[in-house]
C-alpha atoms as a PDB file:
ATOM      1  CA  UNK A   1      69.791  -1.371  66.655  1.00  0.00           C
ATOM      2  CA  UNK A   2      71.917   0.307  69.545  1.00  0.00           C
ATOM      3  CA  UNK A   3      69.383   2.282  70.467  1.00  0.00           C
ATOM      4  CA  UNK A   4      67.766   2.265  73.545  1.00  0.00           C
ATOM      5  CA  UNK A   5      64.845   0.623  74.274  1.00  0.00           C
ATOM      6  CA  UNK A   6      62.888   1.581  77.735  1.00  0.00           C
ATOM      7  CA  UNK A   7      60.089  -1.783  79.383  1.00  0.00           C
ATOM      8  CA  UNK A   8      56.540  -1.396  80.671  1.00  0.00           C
ATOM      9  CA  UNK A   9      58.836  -1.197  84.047  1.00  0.00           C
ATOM     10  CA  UNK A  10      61.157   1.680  82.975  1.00  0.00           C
ATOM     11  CA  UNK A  11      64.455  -0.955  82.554  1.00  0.00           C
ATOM     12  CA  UNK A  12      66.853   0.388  79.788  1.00  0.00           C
ATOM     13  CA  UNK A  13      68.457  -2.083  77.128  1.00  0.00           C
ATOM     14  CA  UNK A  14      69.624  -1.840  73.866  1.00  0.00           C
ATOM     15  CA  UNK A  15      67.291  -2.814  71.179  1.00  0.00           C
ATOM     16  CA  UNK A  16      70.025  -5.802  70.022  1.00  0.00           C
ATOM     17  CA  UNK A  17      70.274  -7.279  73.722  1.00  0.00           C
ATOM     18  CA  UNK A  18      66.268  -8.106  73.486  1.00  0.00           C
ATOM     19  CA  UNK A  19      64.864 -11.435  73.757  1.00  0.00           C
ATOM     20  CA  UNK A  20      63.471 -12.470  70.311  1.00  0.00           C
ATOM     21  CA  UNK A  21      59.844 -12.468  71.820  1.00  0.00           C
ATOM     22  CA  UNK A  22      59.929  -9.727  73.375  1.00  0.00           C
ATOM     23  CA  UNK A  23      61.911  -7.655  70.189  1.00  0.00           C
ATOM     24  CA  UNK A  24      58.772  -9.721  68.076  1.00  0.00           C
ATOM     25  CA  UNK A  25      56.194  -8.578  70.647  1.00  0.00           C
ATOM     26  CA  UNK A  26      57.037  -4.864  71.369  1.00  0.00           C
ATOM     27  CA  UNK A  27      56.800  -4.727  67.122  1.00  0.00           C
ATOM     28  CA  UNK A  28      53.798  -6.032  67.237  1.00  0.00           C
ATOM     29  CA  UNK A  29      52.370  -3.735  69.788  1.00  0.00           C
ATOM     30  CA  UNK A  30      53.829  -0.666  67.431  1.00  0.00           C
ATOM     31  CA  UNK A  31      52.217  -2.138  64.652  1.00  0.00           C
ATOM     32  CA  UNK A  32      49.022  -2.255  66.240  1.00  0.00           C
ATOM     33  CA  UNK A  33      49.262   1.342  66.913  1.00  0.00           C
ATOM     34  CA  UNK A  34      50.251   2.138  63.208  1.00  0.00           C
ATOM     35  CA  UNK A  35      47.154   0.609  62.304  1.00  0.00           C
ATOM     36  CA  UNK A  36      44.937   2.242  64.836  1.00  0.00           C
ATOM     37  CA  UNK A  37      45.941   5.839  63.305  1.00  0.00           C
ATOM     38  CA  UNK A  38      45.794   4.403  59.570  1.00  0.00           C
ATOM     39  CA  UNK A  39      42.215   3.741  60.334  1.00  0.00           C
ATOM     40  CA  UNK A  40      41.278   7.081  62.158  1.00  0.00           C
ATOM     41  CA  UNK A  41      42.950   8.926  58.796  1.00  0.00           C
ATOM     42  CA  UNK A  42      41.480   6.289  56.316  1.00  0.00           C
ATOM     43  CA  UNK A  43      37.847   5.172  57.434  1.00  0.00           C
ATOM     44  CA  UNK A  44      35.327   7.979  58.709  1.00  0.00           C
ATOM     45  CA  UNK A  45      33.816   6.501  62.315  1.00  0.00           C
ATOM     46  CA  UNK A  46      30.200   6.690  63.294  1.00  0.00           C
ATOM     47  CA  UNK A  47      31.668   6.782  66.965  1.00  0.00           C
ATOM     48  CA  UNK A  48      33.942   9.844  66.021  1.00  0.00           C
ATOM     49  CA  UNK A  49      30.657  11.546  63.926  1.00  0.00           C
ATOM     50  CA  UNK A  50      28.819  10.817  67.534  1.00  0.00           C
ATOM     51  CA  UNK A  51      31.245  12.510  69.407  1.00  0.00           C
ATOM     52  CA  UNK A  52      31.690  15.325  67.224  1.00  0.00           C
ATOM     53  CA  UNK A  53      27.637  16.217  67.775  1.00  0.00           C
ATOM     54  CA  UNK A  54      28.106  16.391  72.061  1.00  0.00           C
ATOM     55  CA  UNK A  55      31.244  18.174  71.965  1.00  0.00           C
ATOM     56  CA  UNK A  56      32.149  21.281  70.230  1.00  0.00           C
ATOM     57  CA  UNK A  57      35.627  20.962  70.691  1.00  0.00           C
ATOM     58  CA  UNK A  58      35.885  18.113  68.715  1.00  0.00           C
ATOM     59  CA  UNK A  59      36.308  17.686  65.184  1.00  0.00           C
ATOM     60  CA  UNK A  60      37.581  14.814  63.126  1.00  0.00           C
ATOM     61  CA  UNK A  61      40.330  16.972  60.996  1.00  0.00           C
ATOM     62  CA  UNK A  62      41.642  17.226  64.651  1.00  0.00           C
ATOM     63  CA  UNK A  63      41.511  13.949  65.032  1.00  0.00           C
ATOM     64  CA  UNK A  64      43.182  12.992  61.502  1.00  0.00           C
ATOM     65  CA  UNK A  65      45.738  15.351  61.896  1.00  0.00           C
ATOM     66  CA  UNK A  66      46.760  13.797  65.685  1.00  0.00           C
ATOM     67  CA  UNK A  67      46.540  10.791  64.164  1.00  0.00           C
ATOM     68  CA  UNK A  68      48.617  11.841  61.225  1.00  0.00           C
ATOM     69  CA  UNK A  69      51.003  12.695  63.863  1.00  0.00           C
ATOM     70  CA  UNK A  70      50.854   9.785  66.288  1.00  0.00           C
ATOM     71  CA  UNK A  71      51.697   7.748  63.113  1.00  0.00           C
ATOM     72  CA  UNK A  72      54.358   9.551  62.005  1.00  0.00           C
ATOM     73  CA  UNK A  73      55.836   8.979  65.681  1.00  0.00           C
ATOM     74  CA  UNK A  74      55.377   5.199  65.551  1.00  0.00           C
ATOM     75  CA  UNK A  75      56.503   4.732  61.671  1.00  0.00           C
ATOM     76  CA  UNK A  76      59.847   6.305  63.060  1.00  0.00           C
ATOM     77  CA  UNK A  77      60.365   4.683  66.414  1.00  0.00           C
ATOM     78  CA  UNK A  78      59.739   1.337  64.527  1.00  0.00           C
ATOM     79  CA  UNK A  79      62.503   1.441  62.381  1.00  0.00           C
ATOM     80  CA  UNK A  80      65.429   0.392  64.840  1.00  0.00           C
ATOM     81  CA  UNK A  81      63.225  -2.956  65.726  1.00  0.00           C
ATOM     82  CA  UNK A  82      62.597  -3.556  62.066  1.00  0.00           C
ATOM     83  CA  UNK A  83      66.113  -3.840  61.649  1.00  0.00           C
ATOM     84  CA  UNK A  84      67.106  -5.729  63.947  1.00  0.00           C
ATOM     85  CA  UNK A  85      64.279  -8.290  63.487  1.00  0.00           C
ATOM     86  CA  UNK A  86      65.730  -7.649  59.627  1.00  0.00           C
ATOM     87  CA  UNK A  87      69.451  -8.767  60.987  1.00  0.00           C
ATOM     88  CA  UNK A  88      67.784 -11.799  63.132  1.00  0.00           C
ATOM     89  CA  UNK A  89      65.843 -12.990  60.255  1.00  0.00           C
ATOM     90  CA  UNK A  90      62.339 -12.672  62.140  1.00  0.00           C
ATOM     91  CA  UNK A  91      59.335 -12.614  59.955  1.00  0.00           C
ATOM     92  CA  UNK A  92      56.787 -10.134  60.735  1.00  0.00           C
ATOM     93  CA  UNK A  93      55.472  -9.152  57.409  1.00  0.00           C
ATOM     94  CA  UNK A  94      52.470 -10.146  58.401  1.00  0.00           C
ATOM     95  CA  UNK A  95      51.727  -7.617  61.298  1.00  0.00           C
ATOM     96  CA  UNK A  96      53.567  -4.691  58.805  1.00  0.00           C
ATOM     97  CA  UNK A  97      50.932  -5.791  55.918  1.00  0.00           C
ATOM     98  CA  UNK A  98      47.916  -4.947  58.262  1.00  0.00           C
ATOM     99  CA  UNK A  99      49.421  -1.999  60.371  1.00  0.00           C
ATOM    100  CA  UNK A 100      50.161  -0.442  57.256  1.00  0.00           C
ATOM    101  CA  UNK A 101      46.889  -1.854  55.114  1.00  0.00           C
ATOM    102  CA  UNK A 102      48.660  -2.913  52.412  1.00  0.00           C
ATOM    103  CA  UNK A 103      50.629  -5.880  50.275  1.00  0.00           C
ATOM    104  CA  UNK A 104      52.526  -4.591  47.978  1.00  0.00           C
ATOM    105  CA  UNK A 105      54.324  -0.950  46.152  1.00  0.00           C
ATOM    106  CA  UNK A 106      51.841   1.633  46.530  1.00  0.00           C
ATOM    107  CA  UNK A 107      51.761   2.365  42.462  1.00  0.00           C
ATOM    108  CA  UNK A 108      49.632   6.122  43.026  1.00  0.00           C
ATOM    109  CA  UNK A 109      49.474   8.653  45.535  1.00  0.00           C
ATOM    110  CA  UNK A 110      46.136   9.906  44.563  1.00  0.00           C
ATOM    111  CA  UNK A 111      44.716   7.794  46.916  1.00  0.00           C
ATOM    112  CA  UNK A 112      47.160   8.360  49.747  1.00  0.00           C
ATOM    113  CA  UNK A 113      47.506  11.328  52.508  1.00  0.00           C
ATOM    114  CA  UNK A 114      50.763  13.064  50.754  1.00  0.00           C
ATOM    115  CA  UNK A 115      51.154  14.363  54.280  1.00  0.00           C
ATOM    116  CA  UNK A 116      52.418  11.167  55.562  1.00  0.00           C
ATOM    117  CA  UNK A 117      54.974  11.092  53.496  1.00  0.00           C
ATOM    118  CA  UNK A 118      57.985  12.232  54.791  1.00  0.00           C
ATOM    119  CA  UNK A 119      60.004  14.760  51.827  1.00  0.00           C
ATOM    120  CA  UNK A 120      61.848  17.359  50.582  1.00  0.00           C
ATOM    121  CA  UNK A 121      60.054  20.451  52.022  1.00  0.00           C
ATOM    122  CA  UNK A 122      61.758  22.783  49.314  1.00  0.00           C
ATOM    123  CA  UNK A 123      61.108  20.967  46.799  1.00  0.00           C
ATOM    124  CA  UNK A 124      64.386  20.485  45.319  1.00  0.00           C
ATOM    125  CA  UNK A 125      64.124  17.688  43.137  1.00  0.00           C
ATOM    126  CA  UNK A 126      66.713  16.562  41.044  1.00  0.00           C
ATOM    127  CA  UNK A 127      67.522  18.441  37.639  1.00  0.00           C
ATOM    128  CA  UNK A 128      65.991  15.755  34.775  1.00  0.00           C
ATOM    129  CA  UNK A 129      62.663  15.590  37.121  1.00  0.00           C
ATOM    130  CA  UNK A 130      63.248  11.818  37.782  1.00  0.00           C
ATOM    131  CA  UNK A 131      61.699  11.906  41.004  1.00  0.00           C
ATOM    132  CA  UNK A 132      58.495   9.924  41.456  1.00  0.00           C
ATOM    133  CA  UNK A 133      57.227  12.800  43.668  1.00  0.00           C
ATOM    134  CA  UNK A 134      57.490  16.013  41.245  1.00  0.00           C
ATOM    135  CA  UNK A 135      54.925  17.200  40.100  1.00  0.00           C
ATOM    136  CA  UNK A 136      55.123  16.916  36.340  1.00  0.00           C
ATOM    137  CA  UNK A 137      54.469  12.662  37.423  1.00  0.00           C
ATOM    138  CA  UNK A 138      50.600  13.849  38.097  1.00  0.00           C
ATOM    139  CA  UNK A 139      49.740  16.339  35.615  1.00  0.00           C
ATOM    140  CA  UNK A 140      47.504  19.180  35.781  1.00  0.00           C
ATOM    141  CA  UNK A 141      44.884  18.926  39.074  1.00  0.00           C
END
């Protein structure tokens, strides 16, 4: 929360000396964004499919994979406003329920883009295998 956060017009304040609104609003905007690259990784586009047949250079894995990224980005800039809308009590469940196009625990990752999870990269999961995320949890695939 004593990070900084940076206006439209370049002004510099800490995230905790924000107005409500405008600590509500610039969340808001973020989780619009977070939403934006949910769909593009989630939900294949007839725009995107148009796009893909007049330019070469294009491809939607590109596309997922910036988007992949751009969310990434967003999840982690969020998290300073989250808590301090946390520490105000503001509600914005709402807005995080559609950004992130869901309610409730995610109960599989079958479904999910592992990739956007952020985790151990060398695998070093604890000794009894306890972690959700090894993968003796799924099985053989």
């Amino acid at each position: 929360m004593f990070e900084i956060h940076t206006t439209k017009d370049s002004q510099s304040m800490l995230i905790c000396q924000m107005e409500d609104r405008h600590l509500s609003n610039t969340i808001k905007s973020f989780c619009r964004e977070i939403e934006k690259c949910r769909k593009v990784i989630t939900q294949p586009s007839v725009e995107n499919q148009m796009i893909a047949i007049f330019n070469s250079g294009y491809s939607q894995a590109n596309l997922k994979e910036q988007a992949a990224q751009q969310l990434k980005n967003y999840h982690q800039r969020l998290q300073p406003y989250l808590g301090e809308a946390l520490l105000r009590g503001l509600n914005l469940s709402k807005e995080l329920k559609i950004a992130y196009g869901r309610i409730g625990q995610v109960t599989t990752t079958f479904n999910i883009t592992l990739e956007l999870i952020e985790g151990d990269d060398d695998h070093d999961y604890e000794d009894d295998y306890s972690h959700p995320g090894h993968p003796s949890h799924y099985g053989d695939q």
